[in-house]
Protein backbone atom coordinates (compact mmCIF):
# COMPACT_ATOMS: atom_id res chain seq x y z
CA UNK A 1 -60.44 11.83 31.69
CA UNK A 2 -56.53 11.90 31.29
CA UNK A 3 -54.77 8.25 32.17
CA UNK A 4 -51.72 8.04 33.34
CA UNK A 5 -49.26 6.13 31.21
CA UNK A 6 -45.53 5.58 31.00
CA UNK A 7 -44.34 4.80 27.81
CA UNK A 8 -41.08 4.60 26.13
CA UNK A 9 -41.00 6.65 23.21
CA UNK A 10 -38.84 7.10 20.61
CA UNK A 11 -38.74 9.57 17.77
CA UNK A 12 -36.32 9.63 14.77
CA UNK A 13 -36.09 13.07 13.08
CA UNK A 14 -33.21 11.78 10.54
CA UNK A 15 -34.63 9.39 8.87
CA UNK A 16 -32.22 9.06 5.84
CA UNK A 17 -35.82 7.70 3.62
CA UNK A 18 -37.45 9.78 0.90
CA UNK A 19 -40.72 9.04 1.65
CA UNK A 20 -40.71 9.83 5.51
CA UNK A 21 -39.88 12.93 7.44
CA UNK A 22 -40.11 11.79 10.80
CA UNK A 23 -40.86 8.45 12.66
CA UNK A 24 -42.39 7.99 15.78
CA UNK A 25 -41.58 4.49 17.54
CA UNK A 26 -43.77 3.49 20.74
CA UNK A 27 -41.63 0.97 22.44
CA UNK A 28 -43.90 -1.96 24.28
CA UNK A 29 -43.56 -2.24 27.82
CA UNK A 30 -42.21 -5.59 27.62
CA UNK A 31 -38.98 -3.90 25.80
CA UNK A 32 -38.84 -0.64 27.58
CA UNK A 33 -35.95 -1.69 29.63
CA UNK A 34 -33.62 -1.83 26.65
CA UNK A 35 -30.83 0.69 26.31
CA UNK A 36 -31.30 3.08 24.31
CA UNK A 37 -28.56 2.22 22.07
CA UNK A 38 -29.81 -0.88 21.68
CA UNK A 39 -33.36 0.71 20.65
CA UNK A 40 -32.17 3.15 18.08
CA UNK A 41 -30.60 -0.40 16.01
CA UNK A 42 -33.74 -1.74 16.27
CA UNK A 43 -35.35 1.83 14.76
CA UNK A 44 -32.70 1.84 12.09
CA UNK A 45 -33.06 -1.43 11.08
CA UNK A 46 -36.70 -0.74 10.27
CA UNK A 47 -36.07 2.16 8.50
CA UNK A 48 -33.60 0.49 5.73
CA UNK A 49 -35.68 -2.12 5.46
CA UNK A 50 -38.51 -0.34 4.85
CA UNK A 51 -36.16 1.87 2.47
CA UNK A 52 -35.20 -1.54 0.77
CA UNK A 53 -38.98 -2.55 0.05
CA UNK A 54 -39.88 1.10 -1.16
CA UNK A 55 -37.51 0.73 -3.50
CA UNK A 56 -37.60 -1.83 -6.22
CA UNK A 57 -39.69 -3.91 -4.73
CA UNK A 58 -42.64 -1.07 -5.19
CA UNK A 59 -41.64 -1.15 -9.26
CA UNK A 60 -42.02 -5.37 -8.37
CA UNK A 61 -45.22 -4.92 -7.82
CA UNK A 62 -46.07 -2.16 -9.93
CA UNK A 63 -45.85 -4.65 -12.91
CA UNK A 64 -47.25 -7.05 -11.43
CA UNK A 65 -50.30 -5.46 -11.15
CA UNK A 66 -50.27 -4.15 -14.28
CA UNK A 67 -49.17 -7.19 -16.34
CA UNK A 68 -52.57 -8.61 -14.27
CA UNK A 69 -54.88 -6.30 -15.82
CA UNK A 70 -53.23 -6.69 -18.94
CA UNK A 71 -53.86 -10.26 -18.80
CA UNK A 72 -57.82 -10.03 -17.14
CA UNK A 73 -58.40 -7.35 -20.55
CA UNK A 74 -57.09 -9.61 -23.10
CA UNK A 75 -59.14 -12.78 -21.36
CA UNK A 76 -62.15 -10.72 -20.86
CA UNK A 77 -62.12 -9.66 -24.41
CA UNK A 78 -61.68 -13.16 -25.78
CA UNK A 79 -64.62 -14.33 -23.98
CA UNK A 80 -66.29 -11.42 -25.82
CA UNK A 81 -65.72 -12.38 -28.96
CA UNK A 82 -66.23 -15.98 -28.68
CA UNK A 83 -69.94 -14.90 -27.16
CA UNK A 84 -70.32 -12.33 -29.98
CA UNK A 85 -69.50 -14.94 -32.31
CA UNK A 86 -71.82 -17.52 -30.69
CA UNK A 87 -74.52 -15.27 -30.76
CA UNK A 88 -74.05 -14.28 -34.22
CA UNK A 89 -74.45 -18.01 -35.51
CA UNK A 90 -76.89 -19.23 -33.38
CA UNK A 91 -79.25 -16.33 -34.63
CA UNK A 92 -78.04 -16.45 -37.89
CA UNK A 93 -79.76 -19.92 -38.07
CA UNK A 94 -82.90 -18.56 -36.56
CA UNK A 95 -83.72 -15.59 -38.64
């Protein structure tokens, strides 16, 4: 069963980002009475924003995540050890 809907719809071929071809925006129907100028500014400023967070932000958080798992190795490993080494005196003793 097809519904009948109006929505306002907006689609941005141009989108000026390296990452996205084409955008399509569904405008909610408490803002479908804007102009449309005033709805393609809202569409570009989401675009260079999102253009601003792809950017270095992504590389951000790239090292982040790796200077975590860095850190989680090396603690993981030390744990190790100190275990190993635990283990190696206490039946040391024993034996």
């Amino acid at each position: 069963m097809v519904k009948g809907v109006n929505k306002t719809v907006i689609e941005v071929n141009n989108t000026g980002s390296k990452v996205f071809d084409r955008i399509v925006f569904y405008v909610t129907a408490q803002y479908g009475n804007l102009s449309a100028k005033e709805l393609m500014k809202a569409t570009e400023s989401f675009t260079f924003q999102f253009d601003k967070r792809s950017g270095r932000g992504y590389k951000k958080l790239r090292r982040r995540m790796v200077r975590k798992r860095v850190v989680r190795a090396a603690l993981i490993s030390a744990v190790s050890v100190l275990v190993l080494a635990a283990a190696f005196f206490l039946f040391r003793k024993i034996i």
